[in-house]
PDB file of N, CA and C in Angstrom:
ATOM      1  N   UNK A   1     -78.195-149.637-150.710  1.00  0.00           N
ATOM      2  CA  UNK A   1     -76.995-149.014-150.192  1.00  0.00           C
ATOM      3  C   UNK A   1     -77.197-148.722-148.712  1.00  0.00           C
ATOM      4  N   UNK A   2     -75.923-149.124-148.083  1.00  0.00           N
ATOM      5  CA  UNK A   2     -76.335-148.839-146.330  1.00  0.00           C
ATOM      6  C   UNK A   2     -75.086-148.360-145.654  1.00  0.00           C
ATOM      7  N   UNK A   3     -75.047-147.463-144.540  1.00  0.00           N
ATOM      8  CA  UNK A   3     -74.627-146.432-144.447  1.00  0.00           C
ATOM      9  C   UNK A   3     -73.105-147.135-143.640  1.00  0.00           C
ATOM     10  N   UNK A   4     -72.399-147.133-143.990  1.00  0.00           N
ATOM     11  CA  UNK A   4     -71.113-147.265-143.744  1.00  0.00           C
ATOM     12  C   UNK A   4     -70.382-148.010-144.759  1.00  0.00           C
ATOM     13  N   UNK A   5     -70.756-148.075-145.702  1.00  0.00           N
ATOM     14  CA  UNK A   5     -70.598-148.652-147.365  1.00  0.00           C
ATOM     15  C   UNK A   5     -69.901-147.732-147.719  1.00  0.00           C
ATOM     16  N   UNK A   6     -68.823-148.292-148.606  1.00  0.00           N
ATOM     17  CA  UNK A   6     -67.913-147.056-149.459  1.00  0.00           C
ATOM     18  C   UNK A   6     -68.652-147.449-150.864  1.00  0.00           C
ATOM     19  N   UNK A   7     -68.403-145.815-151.690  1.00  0.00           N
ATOM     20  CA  UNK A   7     -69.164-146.066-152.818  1.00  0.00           C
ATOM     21  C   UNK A   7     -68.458-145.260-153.862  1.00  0.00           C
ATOM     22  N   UNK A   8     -68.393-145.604-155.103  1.00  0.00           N
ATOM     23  CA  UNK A   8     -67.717-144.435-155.950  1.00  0.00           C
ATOM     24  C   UNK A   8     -68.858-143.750-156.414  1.00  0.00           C
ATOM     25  N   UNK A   9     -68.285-142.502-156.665  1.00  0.00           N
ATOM     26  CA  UNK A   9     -69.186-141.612-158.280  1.00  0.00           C
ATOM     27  C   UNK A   9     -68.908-141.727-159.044  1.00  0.00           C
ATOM     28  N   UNK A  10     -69.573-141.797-160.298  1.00  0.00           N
ATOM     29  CA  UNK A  10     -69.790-142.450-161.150  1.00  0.00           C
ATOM     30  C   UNK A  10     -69.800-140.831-162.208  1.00  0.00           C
ATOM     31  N   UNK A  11     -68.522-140.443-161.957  1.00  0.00           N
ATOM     32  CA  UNK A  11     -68.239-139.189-162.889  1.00  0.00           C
ATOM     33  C   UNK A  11     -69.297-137.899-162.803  1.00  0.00           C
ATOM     34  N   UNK A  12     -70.296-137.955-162.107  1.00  0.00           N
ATOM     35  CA  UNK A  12     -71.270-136.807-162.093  1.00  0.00           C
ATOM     36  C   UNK A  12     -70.648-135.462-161.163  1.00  0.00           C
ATOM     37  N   UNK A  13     -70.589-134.762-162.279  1.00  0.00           N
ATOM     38  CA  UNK A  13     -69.640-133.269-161.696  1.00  0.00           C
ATOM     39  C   UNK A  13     -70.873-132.516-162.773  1.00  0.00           C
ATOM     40  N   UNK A  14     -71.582-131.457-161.724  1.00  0.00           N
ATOM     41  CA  UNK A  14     -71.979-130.309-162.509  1.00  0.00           C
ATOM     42  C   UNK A  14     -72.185-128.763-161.403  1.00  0.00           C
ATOM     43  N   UNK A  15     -72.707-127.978-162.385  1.00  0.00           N
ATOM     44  CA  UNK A  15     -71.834-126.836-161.925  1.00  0.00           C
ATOM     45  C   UNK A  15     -72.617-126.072-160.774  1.00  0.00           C
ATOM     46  N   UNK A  16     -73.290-126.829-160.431  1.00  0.00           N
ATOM     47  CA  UNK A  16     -73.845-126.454-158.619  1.00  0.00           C
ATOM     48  C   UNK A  16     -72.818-126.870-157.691  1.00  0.00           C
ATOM     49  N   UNK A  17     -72.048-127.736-157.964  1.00  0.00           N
ATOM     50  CA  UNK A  17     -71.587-127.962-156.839  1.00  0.00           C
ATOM     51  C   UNK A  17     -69.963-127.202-156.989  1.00  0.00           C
ATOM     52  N   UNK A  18     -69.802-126.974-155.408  1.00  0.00           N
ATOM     53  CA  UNK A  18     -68.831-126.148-155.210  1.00  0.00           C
ATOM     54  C   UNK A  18     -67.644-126.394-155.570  1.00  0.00           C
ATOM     55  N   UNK A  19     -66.394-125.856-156.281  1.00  0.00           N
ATOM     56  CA  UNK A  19     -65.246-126.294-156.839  1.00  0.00           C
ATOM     57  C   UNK A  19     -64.040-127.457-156.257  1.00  0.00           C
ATOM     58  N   UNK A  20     -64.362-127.125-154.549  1.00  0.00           N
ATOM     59  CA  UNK A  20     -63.506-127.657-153.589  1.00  0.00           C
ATOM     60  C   UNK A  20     -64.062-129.409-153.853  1.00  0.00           C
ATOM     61  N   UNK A  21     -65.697-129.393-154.001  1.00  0.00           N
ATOM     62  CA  UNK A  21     -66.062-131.080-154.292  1.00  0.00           C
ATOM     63  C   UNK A  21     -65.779-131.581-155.705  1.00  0.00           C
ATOM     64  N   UNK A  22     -65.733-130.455-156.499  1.00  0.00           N
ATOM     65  CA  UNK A  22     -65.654-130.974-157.741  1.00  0.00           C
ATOM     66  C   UNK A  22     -64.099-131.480-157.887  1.00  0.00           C
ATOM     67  N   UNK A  23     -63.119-130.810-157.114  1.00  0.00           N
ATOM     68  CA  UNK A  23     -61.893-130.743-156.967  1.00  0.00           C
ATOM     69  C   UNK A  23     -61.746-132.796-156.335  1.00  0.00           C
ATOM     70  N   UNK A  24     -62.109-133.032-155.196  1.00  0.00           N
ATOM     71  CA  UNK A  24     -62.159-133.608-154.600  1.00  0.00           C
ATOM     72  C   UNK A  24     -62.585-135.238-155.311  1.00  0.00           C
ATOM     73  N   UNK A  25     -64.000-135.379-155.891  1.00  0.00           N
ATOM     74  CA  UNK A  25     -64.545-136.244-157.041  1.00  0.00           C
ATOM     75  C   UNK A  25     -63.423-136.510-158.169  1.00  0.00           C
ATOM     76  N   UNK A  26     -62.683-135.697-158.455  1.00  0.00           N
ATOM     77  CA  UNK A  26     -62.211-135.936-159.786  1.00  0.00           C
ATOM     78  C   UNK A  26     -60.608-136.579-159.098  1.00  0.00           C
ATOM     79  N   UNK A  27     -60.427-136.155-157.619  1.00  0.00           N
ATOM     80  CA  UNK A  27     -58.946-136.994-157.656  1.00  0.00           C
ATOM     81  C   UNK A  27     -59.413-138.357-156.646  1.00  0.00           C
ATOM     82  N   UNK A  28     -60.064-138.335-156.228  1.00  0.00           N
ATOM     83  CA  UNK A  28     -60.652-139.426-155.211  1.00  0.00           C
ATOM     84  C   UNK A  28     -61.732-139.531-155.558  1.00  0.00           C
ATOM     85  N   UNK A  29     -62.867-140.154-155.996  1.00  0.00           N
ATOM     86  CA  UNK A  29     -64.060-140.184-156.243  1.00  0.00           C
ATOM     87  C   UNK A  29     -64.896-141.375-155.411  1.00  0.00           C
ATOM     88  N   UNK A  30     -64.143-141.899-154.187  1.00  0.00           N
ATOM     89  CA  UNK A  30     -64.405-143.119-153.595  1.00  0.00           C
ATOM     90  C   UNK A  30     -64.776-141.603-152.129  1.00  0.00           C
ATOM     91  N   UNK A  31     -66.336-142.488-151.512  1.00  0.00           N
ATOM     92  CA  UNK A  31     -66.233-141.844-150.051  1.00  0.00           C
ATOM     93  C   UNK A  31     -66.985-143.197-149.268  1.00  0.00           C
ATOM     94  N   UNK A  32     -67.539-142.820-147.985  1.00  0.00           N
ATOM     95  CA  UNK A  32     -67.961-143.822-147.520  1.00  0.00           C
ATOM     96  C   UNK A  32     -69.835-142.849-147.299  1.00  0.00           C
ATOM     97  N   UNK A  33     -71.228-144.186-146.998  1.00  0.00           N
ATOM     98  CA  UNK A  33     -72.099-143.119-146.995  1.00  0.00           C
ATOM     99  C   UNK A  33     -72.122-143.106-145.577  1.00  0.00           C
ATOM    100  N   UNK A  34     -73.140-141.880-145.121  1.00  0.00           N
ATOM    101  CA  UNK A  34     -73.013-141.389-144.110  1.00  0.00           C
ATOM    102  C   UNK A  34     -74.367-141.360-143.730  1.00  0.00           C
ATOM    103  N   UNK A  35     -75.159-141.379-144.267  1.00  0.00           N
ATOM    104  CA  UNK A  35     -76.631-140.822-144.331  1.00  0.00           C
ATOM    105  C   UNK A  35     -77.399-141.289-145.495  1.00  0.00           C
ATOM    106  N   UNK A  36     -78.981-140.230-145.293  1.00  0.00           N
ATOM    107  CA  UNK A  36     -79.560-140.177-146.091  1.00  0.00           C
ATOM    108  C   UNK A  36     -79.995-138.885-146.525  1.00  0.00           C
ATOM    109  N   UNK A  37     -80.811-138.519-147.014  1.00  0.00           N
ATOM    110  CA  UNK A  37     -81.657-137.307-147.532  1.00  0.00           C
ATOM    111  C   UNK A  37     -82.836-136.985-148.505  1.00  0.00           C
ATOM    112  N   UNK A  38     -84.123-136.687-147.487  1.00  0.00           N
ATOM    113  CA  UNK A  38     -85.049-136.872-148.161  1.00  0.00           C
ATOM    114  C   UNK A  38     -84.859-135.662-148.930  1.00  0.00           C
ATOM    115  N   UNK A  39     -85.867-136.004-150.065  1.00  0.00           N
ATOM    116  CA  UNK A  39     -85.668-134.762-151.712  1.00  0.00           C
ATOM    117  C   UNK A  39     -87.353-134.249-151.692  1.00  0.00           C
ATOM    118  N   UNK A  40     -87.537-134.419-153.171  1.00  0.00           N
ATOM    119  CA  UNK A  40     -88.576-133.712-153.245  1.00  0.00           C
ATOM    120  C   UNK A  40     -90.001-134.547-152.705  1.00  0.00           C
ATOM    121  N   UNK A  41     -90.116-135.291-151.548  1.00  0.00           N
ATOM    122  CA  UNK A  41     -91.166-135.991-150.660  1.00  0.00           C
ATOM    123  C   UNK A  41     -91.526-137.606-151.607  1.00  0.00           C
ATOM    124  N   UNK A  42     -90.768-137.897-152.651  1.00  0.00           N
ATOM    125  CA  UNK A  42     -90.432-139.249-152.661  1.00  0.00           C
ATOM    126  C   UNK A  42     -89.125-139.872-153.146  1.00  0.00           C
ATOM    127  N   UNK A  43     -88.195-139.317-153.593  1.00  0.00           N
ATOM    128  CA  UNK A  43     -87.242-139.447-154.077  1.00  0.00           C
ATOM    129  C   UNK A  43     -86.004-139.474-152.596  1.00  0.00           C
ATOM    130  N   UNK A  44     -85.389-140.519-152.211  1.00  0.00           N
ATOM    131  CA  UNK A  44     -84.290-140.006-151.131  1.00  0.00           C
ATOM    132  C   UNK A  44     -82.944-139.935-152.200  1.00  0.00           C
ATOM    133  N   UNK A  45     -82.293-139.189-151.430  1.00  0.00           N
ATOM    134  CA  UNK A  45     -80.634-138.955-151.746  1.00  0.00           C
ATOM    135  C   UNK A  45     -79.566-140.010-150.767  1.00  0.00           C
ATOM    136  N   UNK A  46     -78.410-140.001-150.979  1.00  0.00           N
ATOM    137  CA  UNK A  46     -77.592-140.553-150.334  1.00  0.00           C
ATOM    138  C   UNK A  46     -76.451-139.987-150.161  1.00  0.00           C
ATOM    139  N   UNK A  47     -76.312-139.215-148.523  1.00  0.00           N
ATOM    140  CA  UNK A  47     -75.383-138.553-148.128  1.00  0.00           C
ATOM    141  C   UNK A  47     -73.856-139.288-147.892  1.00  0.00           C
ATOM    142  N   UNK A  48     -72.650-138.778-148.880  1.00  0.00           N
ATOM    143  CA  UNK A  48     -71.356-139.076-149.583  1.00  0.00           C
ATOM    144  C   UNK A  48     -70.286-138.757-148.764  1.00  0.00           C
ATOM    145  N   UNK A  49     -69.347-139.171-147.558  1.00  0.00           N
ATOM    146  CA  UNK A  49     -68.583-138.275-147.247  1.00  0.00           C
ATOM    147  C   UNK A  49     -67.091-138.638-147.440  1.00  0.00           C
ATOM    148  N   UNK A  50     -65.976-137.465-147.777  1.00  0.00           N
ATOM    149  CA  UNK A  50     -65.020-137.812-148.572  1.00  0.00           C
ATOM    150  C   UNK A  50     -64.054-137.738-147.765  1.00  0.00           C
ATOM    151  N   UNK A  51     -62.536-138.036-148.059  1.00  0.00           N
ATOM    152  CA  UNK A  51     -61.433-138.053-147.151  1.00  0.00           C
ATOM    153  C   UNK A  51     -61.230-136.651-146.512  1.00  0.00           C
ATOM    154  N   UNK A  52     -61.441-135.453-147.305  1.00  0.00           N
ATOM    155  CA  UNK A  52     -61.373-134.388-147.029  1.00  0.00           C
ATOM    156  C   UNK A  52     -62.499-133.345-146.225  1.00  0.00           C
ATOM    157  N   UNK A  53     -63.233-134.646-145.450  1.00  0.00           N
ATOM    158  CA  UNK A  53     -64.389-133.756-144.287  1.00  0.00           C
ATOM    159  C   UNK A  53     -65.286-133.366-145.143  1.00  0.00           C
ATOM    160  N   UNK A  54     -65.112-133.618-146.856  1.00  0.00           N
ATOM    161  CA  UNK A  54     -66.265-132.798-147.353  1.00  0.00           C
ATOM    162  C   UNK A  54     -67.214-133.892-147.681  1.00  0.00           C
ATOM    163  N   UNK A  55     -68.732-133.516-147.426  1.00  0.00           N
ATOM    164  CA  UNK A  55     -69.902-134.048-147.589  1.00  0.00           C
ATOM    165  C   UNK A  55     -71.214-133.634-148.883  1.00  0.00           C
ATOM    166  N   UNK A  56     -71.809-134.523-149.971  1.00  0.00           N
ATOM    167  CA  UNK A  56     -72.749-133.849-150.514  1.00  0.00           C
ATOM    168  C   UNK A  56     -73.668-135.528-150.647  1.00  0.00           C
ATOM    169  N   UNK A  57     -74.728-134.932-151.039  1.00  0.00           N
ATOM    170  CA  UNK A  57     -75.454-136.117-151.355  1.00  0.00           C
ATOM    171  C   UNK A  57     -75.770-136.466-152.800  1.00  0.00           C
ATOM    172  N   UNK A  58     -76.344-137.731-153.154  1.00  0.00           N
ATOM    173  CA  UNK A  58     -76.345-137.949-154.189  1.00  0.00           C
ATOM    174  C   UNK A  58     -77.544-138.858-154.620  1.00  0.00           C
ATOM    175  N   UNK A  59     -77.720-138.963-156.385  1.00  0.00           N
ATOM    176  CA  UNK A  59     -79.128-140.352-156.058  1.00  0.00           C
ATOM    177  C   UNK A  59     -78.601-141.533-156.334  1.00  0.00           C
ATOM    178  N   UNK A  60     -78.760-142.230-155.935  1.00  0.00           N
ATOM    179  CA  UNK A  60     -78.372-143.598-155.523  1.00  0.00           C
ATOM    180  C   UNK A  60     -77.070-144.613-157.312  1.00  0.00           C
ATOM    181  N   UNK A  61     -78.355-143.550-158.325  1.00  0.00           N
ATOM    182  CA  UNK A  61     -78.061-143.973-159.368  1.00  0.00           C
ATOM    183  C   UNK A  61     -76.366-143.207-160.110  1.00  0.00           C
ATOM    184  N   UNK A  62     -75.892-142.488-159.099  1.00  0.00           N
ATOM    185  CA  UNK A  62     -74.882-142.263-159.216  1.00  0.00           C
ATOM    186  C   UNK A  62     -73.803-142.347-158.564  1.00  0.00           C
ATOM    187  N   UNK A  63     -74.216-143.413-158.299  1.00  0.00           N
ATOM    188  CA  UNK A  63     -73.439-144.486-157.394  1.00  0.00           C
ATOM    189  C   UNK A  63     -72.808-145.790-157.839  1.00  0.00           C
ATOM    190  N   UNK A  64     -71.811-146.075-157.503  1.00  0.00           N
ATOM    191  CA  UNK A  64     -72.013-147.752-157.252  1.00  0.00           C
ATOM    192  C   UNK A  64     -70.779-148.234-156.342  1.00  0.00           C
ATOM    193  N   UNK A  65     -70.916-149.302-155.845  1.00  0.00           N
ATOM    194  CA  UNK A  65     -70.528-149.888-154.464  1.00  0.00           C
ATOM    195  C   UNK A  65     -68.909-150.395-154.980  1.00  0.00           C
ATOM    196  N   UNK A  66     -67.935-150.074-154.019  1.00  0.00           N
ATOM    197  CA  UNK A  66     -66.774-150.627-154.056  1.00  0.00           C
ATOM    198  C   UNK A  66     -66.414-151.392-152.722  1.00  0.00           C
ATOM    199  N   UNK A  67     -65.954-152.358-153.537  1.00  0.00           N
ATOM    200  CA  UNK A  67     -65.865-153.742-152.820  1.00  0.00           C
ATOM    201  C   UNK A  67     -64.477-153.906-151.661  1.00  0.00           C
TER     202      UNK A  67
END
């Protein structure tokens, strides 16, 4: 995955994340990536950002690429 790629989620909503993204995922679930983010010193994340300025990251595996 490389960073100006749009990508969907792949339904992963849980209850860390703040209502406004959960809000956001469930009517648009398409963003483009933006980034990266290292995790726990081998695992990276992949920073998500949505129509609505809002940003979270994710692992790759909850992802997948729209064409």
């Amino acid at each position: 995955m490389e960073i100006g790629q749009k990508v969907k989620v792949r339904g992963v909503i849980d209850g860390s994340m703040p209502g406004k993204m959960v809000k956001q995922i469930q009517q648009n679930p398409v963003g483009t990536i933006v980034g990266y983010k290292m995790l726990d010193g081998s695992a990276v994340g992949v920073v998500v950002k949505f129509d609505e300025e809002l940003s979270t990251w994710f692992f790759e595996e909850e992802l997948e690429q729209v064409n």
